[in-house]
Protein backbone atom coordinates (compact mmCIF):
# COMPACT_ATOMS: atom_id res chain seq x y z
CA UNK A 1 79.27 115.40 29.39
CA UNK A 2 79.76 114.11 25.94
CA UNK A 3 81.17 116.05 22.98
CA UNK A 4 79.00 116.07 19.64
CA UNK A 5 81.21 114.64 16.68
CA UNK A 6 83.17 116.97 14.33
CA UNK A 7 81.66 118.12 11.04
CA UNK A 8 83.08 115.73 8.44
CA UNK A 9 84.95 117.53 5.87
CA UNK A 10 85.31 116.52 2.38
CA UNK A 11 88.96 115.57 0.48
CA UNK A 12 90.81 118.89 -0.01
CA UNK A 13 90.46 118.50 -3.98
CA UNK A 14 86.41 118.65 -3.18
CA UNK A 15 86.87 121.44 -0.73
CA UNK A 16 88.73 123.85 -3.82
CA UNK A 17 86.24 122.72 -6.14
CA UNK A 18 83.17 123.54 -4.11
CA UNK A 19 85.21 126.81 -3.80
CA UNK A 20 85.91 127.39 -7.53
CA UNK A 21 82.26 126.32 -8.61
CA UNK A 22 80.31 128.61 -6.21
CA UNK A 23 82.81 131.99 -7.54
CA UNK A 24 84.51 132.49 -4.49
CA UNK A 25 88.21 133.59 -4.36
CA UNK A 26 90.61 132.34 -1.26
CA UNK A 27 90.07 135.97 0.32
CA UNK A 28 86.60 135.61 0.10
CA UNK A 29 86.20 132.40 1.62
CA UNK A 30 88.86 133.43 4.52
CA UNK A 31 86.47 136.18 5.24
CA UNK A 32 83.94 134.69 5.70
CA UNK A 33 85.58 131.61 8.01
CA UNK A 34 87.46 134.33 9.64
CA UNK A 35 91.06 133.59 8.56
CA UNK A 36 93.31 134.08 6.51
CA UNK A 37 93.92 133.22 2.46
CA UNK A 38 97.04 131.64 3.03
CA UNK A 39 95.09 129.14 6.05
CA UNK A 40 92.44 128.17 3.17
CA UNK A 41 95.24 127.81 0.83
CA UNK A 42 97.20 125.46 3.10
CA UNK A 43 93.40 123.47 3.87
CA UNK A 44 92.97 123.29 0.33
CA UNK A 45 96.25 121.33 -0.39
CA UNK A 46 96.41 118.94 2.67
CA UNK A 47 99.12 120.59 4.56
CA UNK A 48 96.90 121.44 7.38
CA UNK A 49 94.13 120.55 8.81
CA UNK A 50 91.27 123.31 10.34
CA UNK A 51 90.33 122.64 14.20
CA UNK A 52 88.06 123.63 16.57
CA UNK A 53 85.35 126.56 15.83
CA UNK A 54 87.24 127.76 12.84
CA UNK A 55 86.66 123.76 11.37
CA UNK A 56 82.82 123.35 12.19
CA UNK A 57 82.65 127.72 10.36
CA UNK A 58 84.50 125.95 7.24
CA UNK A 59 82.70 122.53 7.05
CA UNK A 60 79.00 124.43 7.72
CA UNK A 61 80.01 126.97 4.75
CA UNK A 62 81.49 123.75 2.10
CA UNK A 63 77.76 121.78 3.47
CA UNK A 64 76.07 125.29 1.91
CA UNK A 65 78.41 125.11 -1.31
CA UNK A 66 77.76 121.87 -1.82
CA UNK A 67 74.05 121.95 -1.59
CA UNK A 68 73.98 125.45 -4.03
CA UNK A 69 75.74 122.81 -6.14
CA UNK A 70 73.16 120.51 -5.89
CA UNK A 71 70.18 123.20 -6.57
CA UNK A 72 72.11 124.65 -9.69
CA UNK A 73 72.81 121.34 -11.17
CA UNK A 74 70.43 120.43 -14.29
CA UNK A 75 68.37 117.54 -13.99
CA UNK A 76 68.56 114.88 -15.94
CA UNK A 77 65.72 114.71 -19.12
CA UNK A 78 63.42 112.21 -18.13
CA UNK A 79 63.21 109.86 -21.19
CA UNK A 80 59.12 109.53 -22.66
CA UNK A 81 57.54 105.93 -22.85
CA UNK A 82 57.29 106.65 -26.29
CA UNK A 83 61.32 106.22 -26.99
CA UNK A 84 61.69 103.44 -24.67
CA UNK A 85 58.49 101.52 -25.65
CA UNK A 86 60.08 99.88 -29.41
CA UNK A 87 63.03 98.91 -27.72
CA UNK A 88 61.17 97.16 -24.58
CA UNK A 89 57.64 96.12 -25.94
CA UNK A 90 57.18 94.26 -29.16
CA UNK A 91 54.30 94.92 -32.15
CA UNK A 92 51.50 93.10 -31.77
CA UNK A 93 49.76 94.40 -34.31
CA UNK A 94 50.56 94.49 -37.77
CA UNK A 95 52.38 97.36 -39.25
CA UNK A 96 50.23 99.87 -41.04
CA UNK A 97 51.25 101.13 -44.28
CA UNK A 98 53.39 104.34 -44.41
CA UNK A 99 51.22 107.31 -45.38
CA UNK A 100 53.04 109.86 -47.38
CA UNK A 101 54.95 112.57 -45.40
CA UNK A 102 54.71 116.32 -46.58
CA UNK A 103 57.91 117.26 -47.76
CA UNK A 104 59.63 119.22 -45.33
CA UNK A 105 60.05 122.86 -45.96
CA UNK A 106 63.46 124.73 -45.91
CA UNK A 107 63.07 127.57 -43.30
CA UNK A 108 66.40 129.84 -42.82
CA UNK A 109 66.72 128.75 -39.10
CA UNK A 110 69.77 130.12 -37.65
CA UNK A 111 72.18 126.93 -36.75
CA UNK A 112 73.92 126.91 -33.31
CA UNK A 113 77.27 127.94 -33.75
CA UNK A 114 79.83 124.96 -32.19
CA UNK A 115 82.28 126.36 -28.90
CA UNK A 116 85.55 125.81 -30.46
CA UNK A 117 86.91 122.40 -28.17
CA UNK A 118 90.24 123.71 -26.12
CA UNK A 119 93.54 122.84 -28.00
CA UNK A 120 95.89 120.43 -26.30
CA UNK A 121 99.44 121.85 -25.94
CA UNK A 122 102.39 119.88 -25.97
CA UNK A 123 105.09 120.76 -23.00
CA UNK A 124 107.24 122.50 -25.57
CA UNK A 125 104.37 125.07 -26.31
CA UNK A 126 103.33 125.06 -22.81
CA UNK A 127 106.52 126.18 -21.97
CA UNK A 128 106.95 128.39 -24.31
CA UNK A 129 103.95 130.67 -23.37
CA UNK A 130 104.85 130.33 -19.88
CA UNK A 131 108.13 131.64 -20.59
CA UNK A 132 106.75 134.75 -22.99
CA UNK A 133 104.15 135.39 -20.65
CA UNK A 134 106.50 136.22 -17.69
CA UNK A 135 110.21 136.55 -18.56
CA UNK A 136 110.26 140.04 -19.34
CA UNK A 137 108.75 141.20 -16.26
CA UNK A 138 110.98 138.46 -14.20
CA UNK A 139 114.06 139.68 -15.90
CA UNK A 140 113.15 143.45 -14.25
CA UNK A 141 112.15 142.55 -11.27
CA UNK A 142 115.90 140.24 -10.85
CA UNK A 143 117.30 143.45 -11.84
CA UNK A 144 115.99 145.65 -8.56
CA UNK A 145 117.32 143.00 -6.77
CA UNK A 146 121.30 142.56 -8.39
CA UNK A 147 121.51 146.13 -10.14
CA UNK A 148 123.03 143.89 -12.91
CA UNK A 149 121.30 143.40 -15.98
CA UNK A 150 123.42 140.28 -17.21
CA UNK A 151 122.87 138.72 -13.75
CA UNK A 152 119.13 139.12 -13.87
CA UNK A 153 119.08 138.16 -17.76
CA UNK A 154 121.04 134.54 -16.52
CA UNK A 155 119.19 133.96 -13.41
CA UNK A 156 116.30 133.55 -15.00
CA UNK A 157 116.96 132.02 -18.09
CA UNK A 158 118.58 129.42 -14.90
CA UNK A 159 115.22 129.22 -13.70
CA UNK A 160 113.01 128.15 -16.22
CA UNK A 161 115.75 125.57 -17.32
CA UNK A 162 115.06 124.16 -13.91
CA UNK A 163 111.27 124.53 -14.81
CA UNK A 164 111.38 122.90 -18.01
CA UNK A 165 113.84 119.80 -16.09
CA UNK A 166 110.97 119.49 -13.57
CA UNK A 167 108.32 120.37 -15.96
CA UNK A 168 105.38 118.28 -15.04
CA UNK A 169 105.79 119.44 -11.37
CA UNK A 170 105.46 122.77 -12.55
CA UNK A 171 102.90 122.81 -14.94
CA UNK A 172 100.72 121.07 -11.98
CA UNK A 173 101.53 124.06 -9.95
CA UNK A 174 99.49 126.66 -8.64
CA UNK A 175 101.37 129.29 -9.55
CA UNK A 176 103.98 128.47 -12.06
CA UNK A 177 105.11 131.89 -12.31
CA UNK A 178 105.67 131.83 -8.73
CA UNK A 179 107.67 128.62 -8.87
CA UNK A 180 110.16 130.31 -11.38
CA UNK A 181 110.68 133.27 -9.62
CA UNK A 182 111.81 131.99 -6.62
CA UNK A 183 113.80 129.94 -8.29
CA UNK A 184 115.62 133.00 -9.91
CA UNK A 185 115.47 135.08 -6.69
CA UNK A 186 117.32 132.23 -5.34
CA UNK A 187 119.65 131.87 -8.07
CA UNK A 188 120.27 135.89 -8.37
CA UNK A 189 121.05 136.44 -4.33
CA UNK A 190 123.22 133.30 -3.89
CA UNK A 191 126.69 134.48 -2.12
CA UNK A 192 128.74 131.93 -4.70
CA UNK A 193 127.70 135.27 -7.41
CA UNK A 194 130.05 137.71 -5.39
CA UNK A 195 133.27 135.10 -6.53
CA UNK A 196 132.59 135.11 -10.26
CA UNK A 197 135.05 137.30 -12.05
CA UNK A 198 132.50 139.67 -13.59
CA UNK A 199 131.88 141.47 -10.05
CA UNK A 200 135.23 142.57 -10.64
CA UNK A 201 133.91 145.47 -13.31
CA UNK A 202 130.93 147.21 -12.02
CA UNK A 203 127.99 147.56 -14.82
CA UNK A 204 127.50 151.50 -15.97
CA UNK A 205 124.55 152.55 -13.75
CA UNK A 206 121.34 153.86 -14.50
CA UNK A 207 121.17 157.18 -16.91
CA UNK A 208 118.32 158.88 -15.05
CA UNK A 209 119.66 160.17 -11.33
CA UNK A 210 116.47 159.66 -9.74
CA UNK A 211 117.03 156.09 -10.39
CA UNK A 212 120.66 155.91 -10.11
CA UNK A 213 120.16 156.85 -6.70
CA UNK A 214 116.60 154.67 -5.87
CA UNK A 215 118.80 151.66 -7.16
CA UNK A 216 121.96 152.07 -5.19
CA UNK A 217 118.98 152.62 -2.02
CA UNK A 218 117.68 149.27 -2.64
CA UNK A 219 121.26 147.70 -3.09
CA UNK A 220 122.48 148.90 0.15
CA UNK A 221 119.46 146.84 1.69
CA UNK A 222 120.03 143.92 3.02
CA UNK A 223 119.70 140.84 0.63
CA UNK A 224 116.34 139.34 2.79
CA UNK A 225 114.89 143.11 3.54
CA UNK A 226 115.41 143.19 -0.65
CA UNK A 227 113.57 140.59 -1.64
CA UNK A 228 110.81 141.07 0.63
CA UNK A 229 110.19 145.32 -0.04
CA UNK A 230 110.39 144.00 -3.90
CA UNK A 231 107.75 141.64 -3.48
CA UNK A 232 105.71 143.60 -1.78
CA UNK A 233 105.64 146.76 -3.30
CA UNK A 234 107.05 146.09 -6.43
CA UNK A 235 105.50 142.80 -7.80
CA UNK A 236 102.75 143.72 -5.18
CA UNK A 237 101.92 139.85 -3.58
CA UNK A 238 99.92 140.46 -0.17
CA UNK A 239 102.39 139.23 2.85
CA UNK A 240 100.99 135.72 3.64
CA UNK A 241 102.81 135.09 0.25
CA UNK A 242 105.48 136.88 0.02
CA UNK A 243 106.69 135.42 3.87
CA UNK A 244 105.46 131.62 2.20
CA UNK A 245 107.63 132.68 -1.23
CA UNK A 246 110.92 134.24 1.12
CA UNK A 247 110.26 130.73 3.48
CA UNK A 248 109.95 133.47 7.15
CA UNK A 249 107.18 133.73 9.23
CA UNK A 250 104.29 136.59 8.90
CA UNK A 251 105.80 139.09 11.86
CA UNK A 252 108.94 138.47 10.43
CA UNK A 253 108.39 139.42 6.99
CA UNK A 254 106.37 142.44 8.50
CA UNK A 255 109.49 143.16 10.30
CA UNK A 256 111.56 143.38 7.78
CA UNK A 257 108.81 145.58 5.16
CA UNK A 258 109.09 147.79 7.43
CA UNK A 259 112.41 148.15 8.03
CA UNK A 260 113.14 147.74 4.36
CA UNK A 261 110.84 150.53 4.28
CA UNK A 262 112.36 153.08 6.79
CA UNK A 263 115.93 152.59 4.86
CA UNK A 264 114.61 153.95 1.57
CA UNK A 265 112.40 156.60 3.17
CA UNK A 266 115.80 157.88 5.39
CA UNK A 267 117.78 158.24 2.36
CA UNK A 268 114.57 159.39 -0.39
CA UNK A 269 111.83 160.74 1.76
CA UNK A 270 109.63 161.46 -1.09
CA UNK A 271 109.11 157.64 -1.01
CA UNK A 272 107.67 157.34 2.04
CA UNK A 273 104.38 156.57 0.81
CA UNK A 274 103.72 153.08 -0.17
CA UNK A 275 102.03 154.14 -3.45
CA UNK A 276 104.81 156.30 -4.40
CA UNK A 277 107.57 153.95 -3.96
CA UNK A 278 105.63 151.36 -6.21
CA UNK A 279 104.99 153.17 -8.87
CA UNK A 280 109.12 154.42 -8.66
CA UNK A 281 110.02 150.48 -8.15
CA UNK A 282 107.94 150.17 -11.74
CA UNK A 283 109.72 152.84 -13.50
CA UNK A 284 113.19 152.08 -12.59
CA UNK A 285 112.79 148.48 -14.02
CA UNK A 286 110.33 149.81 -16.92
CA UNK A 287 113.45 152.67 -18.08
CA UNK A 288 116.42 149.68 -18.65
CA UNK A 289 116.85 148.27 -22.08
CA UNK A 290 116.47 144.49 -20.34
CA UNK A 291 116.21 141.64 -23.00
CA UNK A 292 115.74 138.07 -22.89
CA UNK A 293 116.31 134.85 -24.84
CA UNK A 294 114.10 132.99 -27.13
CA UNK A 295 112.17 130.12 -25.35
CA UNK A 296 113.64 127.14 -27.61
CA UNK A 297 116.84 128.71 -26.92
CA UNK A 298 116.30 128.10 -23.44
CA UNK A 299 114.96 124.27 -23.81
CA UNK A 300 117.79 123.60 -25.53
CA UNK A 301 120.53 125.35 -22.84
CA UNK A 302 118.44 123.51 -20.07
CA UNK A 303 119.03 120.15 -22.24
CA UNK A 304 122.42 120.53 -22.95
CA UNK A 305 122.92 121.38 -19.26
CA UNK A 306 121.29 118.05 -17.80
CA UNK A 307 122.84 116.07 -20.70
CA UNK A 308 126.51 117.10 -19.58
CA UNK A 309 125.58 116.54 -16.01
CA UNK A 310 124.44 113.20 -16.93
CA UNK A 311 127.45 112.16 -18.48
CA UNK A 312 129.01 113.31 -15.92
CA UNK A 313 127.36 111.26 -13.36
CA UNK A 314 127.83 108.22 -15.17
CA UNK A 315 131.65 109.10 -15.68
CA UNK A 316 132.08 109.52 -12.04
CA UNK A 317 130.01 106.16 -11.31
CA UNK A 318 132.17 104.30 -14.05
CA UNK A 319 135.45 105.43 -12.31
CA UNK A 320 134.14 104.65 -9.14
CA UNK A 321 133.43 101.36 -9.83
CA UNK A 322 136.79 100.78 -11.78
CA UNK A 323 138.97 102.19 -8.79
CA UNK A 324 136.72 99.67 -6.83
CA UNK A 325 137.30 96.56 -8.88
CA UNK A 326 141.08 97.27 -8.78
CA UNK A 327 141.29 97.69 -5.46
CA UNK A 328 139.64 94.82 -4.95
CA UNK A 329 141.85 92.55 -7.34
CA UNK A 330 144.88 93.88 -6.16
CA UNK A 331 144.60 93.97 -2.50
CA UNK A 332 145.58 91.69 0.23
CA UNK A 333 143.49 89.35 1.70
CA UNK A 334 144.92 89.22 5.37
CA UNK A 335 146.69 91.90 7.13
CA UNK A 336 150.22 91.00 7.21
CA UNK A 337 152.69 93.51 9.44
CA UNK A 338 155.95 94.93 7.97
CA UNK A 339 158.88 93.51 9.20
CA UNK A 340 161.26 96.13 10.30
CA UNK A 341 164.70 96.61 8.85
CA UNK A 342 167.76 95.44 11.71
CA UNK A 343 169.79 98.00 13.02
CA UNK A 344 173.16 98.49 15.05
CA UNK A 345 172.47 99.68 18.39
CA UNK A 346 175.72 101.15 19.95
CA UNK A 347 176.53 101.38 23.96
CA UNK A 348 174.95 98.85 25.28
CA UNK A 349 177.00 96.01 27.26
CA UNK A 350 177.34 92.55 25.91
CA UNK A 351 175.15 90.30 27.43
CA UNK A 352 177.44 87.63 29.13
CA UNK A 353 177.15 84.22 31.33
CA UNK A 354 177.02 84.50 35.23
CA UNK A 355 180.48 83.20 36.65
CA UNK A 356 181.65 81.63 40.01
CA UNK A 357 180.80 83.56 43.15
CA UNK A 358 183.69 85.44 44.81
CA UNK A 359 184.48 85.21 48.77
CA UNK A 360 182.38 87.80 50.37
CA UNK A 361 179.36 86.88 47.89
CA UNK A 362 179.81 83.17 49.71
CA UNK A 363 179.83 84.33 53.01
CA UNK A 364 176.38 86.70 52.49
CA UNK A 365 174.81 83.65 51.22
CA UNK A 366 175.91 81.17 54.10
CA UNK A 367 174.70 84.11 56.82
CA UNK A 368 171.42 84.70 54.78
CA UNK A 369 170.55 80.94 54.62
CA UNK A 370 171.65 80.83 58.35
CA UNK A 371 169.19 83.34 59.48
CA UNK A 372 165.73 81.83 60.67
CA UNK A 373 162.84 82.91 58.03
CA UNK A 374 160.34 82.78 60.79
CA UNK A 375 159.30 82.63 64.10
CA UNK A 376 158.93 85.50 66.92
CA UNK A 377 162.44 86.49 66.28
CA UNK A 378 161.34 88.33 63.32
CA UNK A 379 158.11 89.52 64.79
CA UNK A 380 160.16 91.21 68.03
CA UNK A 381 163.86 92.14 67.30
CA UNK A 382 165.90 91.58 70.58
CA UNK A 383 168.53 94.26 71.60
CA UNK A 384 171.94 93.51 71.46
């Protein structure tokens, strides 16, 4: 028995845009294949590719898209004989004289009013809405996760200096906002922060009890179990993303929501509910006094930063090669082995000439030589 082929698929590019230009949203189009948004987002980019049932569902539902496609698209004005016929036939018959045209009359008809044509942005300005856009909330939401508001002030003006070094990669990105705060998370929970001398002198805590005591909750999590209840119920990301974002599986992430969960609710059990501890997660970041630098100021730290590791790079490489070159000038071209120093060696006999044999040393010899070396006398030894 034969299979039938598989469905051809278009390029993933053609598969989002059949997406974006029939309204749909990832959820809705998982819904309706019967998987999930984070699937469609990984068939969408090329990391995966759909199989079986679920790839004949999504190739029958981008066939409809593209054919709605085809329906709504206007057709093309068909172009009268009358326009085309002086460019393709010539006069045969002499021109008539122009009669007199009426003088057109002025009517106030309203004129079509142009769509103002989208401004270009440079990267600079790119940047810099990116930046006002979403520092301020990234700043609060760094600050649930160190309780240090200097920590989550640097970590991510770190992160969109790393944006604005990798810039284009960015602004091609899906979510750009996502790309900088993982970058900050990242940056915030690393264990080299524990060794810098400021952890030394702890930061006056929060003026309000409630959250006093919600943030030293949260800081008693562990880091992972952190992250993950903040994303979830603070910045509010479903948990495909927020387990693609914190690089764990699905279950796991679930595993450790919940767990994340249980810890808060043991110690404040008026946050049990989901809702509740949101909206508290929201306030304790809303009530601090967080600020952050302008965005040129942060171009121009990211700059400096690459320039000095730059120079940097080409100082090591320039004493590299100089140790090299010396080295190689100044070194031997054969192995040649040290010769070791003579020393006196005390107690051992001086080495001295053999002298004449004495009497009894004769007389072994003469009975040795006198012996026979072979024969049955050896072989069986007769008894005296």
């Amino acid at each position: 028995m034969t299979r039938s082929p598989a469905t051809p698929l278009p390029p993933p590019k053609a598969r989002r845009r059949l997406r974006e230009t029939a309204a749909l949203t990832q959820t809705q189009l998982a819904d309706r294949v019967g998987v999930t948004p984070a699937t469609v987002r990984a068939w969408e980019s090329g990391r995966t590719t759909p199989r079986g049932r679920k790839r004949e569902a999504y190739a029958k539902l981008l066939k409809t898209l593209a054919e709605e496609e085809t329906v709504r698209a206007p057709e093309p004005e068909p172009q009268t004989e009358a326009k085309l016929e002086p460019e393709a036939k010539p006069q045969l018959q002499p021109e008539a004289k122009p009669q007199p045209q009426p003088e057109p009359q002025h009517q106030s008809q309203p004129q079509p009013v142009a769509a103002p044509e989208p401004v270009a942005l440079t990267p600079a300005q790119a940047f810099d809405a990116l930046y006002a856009f979403s520092a301020p909330a990234l700043v609060r939401q760094t600050f649930l996760l160190t309780g240090r508001r200097e920590q989550a002030r640097e970590s991510v003006e770190r992160a969109f200096q790393a944006a604005w070094e990798h810039w284009p990669e960015v602004a091609r990105d899906r979510d750009p906002v996502g790309w900088v705060r993982a970058t900050a998370y990242e940056y915030a929970l690393s264990p080299w922060q524990r060794l810098r001398p400021r952890h030394r002198h702890p930061e006056p805590p929060p003026a309000d009890p409630g959250d006093r005591t919600l943030l030293n909750t949260l800081l008693r999590l562990p880091p992972r179990h952190r992250r993950t209840l903040v994303l979830y119920d603070g910045v509010g990301l479903d948990l495909p993303e927020t387990a693609a974002e914190t690089e764990a599986s699905t279950p796991a992430t679930a595993n450790r929501l919940l767990r994340a969960r249980e810890a808060v609710a043991g110690r404040l059990p008026a946050l049990a509910d989901p809702q509740v501890l949101h909206r508290r997660l929201a306030e304790l970041a809303s009530n601090e006094r967080l600020r952050a630098a302008d965005p040129p100021t942060v171009r121009r730290g990211g700059e400096r930063r690459a320039r000095l590791r730059t120079r940097a790079a080409i100082a090591f490489t320039v004493a590299l090669i100089g140790t090299t070159a010396l080295t190689v000038r100044t070194a031997p071209t054969h192995y040649e082995p040290p010769v070791s120093p003579g020393q006196a060696v005390r107690g051992v006999p001086q080495r001295v000439a053999p002298g004449a044999l004495s009497d009894e040393e004769l007389e072994l010899r003469q009975k040795l030589r006198d012996q026979v070396q072979d024969g049955p006398e050896r072989l069986s030894p007769r008894l005296e």
